[in-house]
Structure formats: structure tokens, C-alpha cells
N, C-alpha and C. Protein backbone atom coordinates (compact mmCIF):
# COMPACT_ATOMS: atom_id res chain seq x y z
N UNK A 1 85.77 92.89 72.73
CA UNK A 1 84.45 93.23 73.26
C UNK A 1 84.38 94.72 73.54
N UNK A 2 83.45 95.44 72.77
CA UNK A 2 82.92 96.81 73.02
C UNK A 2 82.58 97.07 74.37
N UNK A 3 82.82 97.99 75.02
CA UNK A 3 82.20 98.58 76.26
C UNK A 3 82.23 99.59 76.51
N UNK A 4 80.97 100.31 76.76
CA UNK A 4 80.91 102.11 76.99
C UNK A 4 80.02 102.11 77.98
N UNK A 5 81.09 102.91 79.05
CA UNK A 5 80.43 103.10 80.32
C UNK A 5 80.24 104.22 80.69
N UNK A 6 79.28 105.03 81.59
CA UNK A 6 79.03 106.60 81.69
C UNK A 6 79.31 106.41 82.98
N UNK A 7 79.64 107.92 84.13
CA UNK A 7 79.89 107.82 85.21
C UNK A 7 79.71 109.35 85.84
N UNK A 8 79.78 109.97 86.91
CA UNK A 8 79.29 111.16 87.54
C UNK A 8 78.19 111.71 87.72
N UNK A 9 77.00 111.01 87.29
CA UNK A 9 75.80 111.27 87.48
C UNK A 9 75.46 111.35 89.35
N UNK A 10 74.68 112.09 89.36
CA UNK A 10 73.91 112.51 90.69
C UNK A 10 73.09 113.14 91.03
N UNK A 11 72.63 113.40 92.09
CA UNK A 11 71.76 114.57 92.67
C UNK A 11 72.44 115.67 92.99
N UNK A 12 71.69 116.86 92.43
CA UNK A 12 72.34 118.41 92.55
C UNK A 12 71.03 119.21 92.24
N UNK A 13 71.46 120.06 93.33
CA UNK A 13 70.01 121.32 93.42
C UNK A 13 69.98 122.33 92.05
N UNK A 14 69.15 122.68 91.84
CA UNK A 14 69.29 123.57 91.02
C UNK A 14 70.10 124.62 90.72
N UNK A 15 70.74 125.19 89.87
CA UNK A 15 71.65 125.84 89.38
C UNK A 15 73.53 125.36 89.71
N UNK A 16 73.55 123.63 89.88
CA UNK A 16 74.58 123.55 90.53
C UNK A 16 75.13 123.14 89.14
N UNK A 17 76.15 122.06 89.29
CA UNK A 17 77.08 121.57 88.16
C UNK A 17 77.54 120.10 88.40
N UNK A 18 77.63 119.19 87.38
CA UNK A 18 77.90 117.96 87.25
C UNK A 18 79.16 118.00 85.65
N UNK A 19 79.89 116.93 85.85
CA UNK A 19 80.18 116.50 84.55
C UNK A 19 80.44 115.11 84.92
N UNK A 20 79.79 115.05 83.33
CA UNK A 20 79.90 113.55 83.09
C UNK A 20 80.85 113.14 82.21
N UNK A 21 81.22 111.64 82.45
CA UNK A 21 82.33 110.83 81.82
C UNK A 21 82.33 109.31 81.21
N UNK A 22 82.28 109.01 79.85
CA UNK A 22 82.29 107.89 79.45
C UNK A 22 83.47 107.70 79.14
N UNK A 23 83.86 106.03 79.58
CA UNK A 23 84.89 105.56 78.66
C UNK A 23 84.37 104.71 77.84
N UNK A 24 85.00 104.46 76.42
CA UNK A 24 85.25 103.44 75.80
C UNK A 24 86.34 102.51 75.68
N UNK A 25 85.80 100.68 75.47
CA UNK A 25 87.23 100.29 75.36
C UNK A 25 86.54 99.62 74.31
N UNK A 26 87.77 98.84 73.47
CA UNK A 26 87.29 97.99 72.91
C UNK A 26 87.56 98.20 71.10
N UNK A 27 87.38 99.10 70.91
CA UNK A 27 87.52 100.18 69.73
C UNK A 27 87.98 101.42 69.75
N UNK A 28 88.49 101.44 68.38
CA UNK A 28 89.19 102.89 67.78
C UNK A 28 88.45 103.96 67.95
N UNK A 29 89.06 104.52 69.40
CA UNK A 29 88.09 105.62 70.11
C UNK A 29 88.12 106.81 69.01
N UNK A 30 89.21 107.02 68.24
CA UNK A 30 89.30 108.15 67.52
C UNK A 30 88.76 108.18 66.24
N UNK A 31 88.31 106.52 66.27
CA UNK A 31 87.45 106.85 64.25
C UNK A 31 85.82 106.42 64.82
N UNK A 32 85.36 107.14 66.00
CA UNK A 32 84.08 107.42 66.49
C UNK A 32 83.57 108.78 66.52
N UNK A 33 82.70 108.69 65.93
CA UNK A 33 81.72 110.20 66.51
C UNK A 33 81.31 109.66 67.98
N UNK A 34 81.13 110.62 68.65
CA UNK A 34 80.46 110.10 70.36
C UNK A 34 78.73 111.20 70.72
N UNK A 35 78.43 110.73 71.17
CA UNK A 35 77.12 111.63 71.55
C UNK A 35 76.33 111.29 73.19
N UNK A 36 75.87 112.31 73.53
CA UNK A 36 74.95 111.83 74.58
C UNK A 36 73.92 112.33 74.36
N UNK A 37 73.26 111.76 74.81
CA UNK A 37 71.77 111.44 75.05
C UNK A 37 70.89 111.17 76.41
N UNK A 38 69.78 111.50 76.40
CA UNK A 38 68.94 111.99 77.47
C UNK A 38 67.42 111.37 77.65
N UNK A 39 67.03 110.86 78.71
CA UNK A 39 65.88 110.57 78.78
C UNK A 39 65.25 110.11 79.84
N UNK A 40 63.49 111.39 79.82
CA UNK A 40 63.20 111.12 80.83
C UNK A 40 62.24 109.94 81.40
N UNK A 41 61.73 109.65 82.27
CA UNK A 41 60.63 108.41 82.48
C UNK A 41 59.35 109.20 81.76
N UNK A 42 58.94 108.95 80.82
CA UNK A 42 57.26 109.23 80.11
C UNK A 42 57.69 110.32 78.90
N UNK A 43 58.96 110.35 78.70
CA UNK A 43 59.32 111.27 77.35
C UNK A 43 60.66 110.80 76.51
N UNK A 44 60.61 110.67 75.17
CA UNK A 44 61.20 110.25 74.23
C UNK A 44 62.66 110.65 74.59
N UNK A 45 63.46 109.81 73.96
CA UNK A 45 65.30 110.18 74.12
C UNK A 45 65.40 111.06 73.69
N UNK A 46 66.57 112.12 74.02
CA UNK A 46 66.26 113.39 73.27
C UNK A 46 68.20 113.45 73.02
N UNK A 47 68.35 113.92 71.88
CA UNK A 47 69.95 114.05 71.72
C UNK A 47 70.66 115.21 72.00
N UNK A 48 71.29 115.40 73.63
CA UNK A 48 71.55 116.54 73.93
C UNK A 48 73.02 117.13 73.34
N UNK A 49 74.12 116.26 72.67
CA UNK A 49 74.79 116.78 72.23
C UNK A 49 76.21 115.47 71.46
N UNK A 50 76.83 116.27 70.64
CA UNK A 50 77.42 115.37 70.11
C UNK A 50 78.80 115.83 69.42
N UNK A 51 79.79 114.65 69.13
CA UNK A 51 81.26 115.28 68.88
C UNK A 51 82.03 114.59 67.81
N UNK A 52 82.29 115.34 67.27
CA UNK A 52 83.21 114.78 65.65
C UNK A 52 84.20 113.88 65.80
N UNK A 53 85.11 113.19 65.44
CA UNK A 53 85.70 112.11 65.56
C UNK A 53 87.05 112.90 66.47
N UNK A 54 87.15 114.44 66.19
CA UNK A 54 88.80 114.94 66.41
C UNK A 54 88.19 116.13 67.42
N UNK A 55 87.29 115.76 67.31
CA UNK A 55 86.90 117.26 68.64
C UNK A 55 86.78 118.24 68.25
N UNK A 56 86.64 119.30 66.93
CA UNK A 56 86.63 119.96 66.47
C UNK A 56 85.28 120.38 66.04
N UNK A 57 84.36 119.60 66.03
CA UNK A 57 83.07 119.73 65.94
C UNK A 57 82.24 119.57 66.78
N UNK A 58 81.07 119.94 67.21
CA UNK A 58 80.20 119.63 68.41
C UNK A 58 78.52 120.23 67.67
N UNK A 59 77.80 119.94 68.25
CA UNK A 59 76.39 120.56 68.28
C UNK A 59 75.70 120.39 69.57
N UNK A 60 74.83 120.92 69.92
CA UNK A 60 74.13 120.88 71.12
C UNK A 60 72.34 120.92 70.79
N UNK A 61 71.72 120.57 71.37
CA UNK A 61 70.01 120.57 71.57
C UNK A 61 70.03 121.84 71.88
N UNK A 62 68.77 122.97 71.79
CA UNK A 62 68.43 124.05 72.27
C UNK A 62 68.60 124.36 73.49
N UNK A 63 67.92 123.12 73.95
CA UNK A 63 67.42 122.84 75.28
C UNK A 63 68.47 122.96 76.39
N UNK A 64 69.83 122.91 75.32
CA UNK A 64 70.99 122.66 76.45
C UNK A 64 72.07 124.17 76.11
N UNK A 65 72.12 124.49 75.20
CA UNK A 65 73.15 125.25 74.20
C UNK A 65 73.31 126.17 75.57
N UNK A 66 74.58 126.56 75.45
CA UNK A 66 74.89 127.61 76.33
C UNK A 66 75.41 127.10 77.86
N UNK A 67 75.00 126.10 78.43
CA UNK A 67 74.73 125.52 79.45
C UNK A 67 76.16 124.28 80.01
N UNK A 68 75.67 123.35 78.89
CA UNK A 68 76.86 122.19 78.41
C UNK A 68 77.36 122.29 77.36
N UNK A 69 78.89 121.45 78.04
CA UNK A 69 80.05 121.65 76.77
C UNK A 69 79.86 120.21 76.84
N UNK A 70 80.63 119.74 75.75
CA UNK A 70 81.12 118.52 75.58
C UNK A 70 82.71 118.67 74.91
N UNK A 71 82.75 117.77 75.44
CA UNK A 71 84.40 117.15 74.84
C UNK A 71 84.76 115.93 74.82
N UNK A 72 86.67 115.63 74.37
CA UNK A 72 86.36 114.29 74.33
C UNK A 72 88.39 114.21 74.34
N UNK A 73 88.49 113.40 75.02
CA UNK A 73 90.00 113.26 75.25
C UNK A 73 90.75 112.04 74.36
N UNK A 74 90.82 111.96 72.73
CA UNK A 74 91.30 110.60 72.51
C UNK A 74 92.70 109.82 72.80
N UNK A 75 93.38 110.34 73.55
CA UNK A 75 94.60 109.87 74.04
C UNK A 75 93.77 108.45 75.44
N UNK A 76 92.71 109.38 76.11
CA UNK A 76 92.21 108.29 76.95
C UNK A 76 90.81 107.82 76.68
N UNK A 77 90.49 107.77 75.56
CA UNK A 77 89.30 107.21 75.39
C UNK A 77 88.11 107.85 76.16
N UNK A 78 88.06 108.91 76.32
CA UNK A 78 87.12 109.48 76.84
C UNK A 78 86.27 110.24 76.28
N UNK A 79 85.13 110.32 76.71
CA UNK A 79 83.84 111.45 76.52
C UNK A 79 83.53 112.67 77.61
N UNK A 80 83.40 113.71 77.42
CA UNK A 80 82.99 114.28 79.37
C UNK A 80 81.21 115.02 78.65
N UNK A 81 80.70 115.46 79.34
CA UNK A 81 79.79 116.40 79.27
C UNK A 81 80.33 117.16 80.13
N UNK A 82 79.99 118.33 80.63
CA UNK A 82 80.49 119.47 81.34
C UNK A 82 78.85 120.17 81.44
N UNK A 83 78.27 119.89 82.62
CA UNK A 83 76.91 120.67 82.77
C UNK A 83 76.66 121.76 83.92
N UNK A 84 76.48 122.65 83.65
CA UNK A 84 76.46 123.59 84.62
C UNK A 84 74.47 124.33 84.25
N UNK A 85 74.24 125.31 85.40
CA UNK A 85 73.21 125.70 85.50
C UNK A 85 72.23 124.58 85.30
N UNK A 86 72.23 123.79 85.96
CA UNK A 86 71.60 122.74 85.74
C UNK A 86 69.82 122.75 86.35
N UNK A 87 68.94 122.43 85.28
CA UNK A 87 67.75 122.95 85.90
C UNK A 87 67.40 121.74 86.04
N UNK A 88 65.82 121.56 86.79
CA UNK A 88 64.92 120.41 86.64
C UNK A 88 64.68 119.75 86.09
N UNK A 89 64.38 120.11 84.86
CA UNK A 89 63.88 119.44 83.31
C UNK A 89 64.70 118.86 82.60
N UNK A 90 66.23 119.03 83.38
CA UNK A 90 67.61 118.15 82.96
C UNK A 90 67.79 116.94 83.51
N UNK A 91 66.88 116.65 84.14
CA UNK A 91 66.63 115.45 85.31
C UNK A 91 66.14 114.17 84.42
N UNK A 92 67.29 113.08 84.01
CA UNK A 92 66.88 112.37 83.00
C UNK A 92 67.90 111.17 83.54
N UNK A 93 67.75 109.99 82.72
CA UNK A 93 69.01 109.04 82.47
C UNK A 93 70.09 109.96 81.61
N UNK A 94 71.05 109.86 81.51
CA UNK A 94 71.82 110.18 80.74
C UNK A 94 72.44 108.87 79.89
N UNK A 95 72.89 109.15 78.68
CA UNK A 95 73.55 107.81 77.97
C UNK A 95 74.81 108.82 76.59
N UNK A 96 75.80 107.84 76.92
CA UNK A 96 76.54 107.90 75.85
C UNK A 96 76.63 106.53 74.75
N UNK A 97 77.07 107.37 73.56
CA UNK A 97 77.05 106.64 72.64
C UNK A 97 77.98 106.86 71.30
N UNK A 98 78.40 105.71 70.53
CA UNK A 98 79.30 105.97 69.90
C UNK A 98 79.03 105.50 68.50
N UNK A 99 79.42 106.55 67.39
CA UNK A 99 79.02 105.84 66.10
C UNK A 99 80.00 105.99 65.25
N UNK A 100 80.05 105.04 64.29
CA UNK A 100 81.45 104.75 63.57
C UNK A 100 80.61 105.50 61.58
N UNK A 101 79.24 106.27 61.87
CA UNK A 101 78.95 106.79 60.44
C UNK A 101 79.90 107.66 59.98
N UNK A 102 80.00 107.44 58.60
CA UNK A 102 80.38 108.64 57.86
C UNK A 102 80.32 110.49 58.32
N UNK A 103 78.75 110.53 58.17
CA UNK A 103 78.33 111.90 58.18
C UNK A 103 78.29 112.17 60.11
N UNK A 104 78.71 113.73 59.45
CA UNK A 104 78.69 114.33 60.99
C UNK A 104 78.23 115.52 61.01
N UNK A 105 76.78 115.64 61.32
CA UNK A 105 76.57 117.31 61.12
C UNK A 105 75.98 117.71 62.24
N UNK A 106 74.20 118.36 62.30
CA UNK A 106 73.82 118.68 63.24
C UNK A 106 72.50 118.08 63.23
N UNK A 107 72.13 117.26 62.30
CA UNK A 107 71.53 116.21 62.45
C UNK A 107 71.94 114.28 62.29
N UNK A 108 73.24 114.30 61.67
CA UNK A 108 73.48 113.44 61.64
C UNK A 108 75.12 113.32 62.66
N UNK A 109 74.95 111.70 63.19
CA UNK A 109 74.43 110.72 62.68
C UNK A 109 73.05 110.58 63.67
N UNK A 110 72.24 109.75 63.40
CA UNK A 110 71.05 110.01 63.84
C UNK A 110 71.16 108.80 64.99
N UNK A 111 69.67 108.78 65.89
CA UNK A 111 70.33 107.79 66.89
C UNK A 111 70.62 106.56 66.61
N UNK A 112 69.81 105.89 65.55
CA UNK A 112 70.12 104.73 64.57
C UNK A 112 71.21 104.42 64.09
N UNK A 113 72.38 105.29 64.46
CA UNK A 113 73.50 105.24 63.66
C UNK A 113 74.72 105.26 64.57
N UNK A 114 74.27 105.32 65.88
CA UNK A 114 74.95 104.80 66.94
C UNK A 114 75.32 103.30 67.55
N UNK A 115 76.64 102.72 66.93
CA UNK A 115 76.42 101.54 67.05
C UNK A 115 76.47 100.93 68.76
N UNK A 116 77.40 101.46 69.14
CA UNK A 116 77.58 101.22 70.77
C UNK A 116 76.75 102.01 71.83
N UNK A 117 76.30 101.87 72.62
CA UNK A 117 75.97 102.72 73.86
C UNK A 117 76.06 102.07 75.40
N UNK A 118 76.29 102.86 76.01
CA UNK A 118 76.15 102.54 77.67
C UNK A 118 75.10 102.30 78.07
N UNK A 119 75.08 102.05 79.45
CA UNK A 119 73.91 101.62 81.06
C UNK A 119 73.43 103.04 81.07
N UNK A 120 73.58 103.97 81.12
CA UNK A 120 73.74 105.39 81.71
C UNK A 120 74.31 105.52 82.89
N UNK A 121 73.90 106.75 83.56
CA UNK A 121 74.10 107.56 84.62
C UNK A 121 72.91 108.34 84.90
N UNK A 122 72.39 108.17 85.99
CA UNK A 122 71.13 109.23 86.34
C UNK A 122 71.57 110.56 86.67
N UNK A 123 70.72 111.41 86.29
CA UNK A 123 71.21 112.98 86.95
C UNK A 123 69.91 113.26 87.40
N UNK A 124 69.80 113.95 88.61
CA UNK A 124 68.10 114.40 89.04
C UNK A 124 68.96 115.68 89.51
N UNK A 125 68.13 116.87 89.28
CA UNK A 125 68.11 117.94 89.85
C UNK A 125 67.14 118.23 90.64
N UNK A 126 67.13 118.70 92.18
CA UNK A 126 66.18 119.12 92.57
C UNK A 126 66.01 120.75 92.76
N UNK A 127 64.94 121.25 93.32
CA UNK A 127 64.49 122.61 92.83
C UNK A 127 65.44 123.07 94.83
């Protein structure tokens, strides 16, 4: 049985810092691409960033670049986000997710192509 869980989400004032952490069990954490994802109440999921099967690859949303890292530990099955300067408009569910596609670029794999995902984690920033 697949299971991907997210964790460290919270409340933090503006310009503070959070990181977040999924595990996976269940599956071959290392022949996964992983990604997170974002979304707020009255606006579409938005894909804030994502990671190659070996960690060597990453992409980020505009929206975030500069800001959050991502990584990913496959010895423990892990995902982190790493968010710092954290503004308002970052104030979303958060969700991880894991996909077993082929392609890995900076549009793919797309969210359709994520076979597993988590509950989330909320993050609210306040001003």
C-alpha cells in the first residue's frame, strides 16, 4: 500500500521560513520523480516545484524561483521543500506528489502524471 504524507506546514509571518517534508512508503522512492504542489481556496493547483528521480534535476514556478529549494533524500524516502521569504500569496494547501513517468523536464511530468499524492499540509502566512 502506497502512502505519501506531507508534514511542517504552519503559520509564519511574513518574511519567515518553513520547510516541508514528505515521506513515501510503499514504493521505489528512487524510480520516482516527486513534486509539490500548491493551492489556494478559489484558485487552480499551481506546480511550485519538482525533482528528478536522483536529485540532480529540479525546476521551480516563477512565482517561487529564488525563494524555495527542493530536495529529496533517497536513502530515507524523503521529499523536503525548503521555503524561506515567505510571502502571503504563498498561503495555500501544500501537496506532494510522486510520479513514476518517463519524461522529466520543466514541463513534464504534468499533474496527470502523478500517480500518488498526499492529504497536504497547510501553510498560511500572515502579513
Amino acid at each position: 500500500q502506497v502512502q505519501v504524507m506531507e508534514s511542517g506546514g504552519g503559520l509564519v509571518q511574513a518574511g519567515g521560513s518553513l520547510r516541508l517534508s514528505c515521506t513515501a512508503s510503499g514504493l521505489p522512492f528512487v524510480a520516482y520523480s516527486m513534486g509539490w504542489f500548491r493551492q489556494a481556496p478559489g484558485k487552480e493547483r499551481e506546480r511550485v516545484s519538482c525533482i528528478s528521480r536522483s536529485g540532480a534535476n529540479t525546476y521551480y514556478s516563477d512565482s517561487v524561483k529564488g525563494r524555495f529549494t527542493i530536495s529529496r533524500d533517497n536513502a530515507k524516502n524523503t521529499l523536503y521543500l525548503q521555503m524561506n521569504s515567505l510571502k502571503p500569496e504563498d498561503t495555500a494547501m501544500y501537496y506532494c506528489a510522486a510520479s513514476s513517468s518517463y519524461f522529466f523536464s520543466a514541463s513534464r511530468p504534468r499533474a496527470d502524471e502523478y500517480n500518488y499524492w498526499g492529504q497536504g499540509t497547510q501553510v498560511t502566512v500572515s502579513l
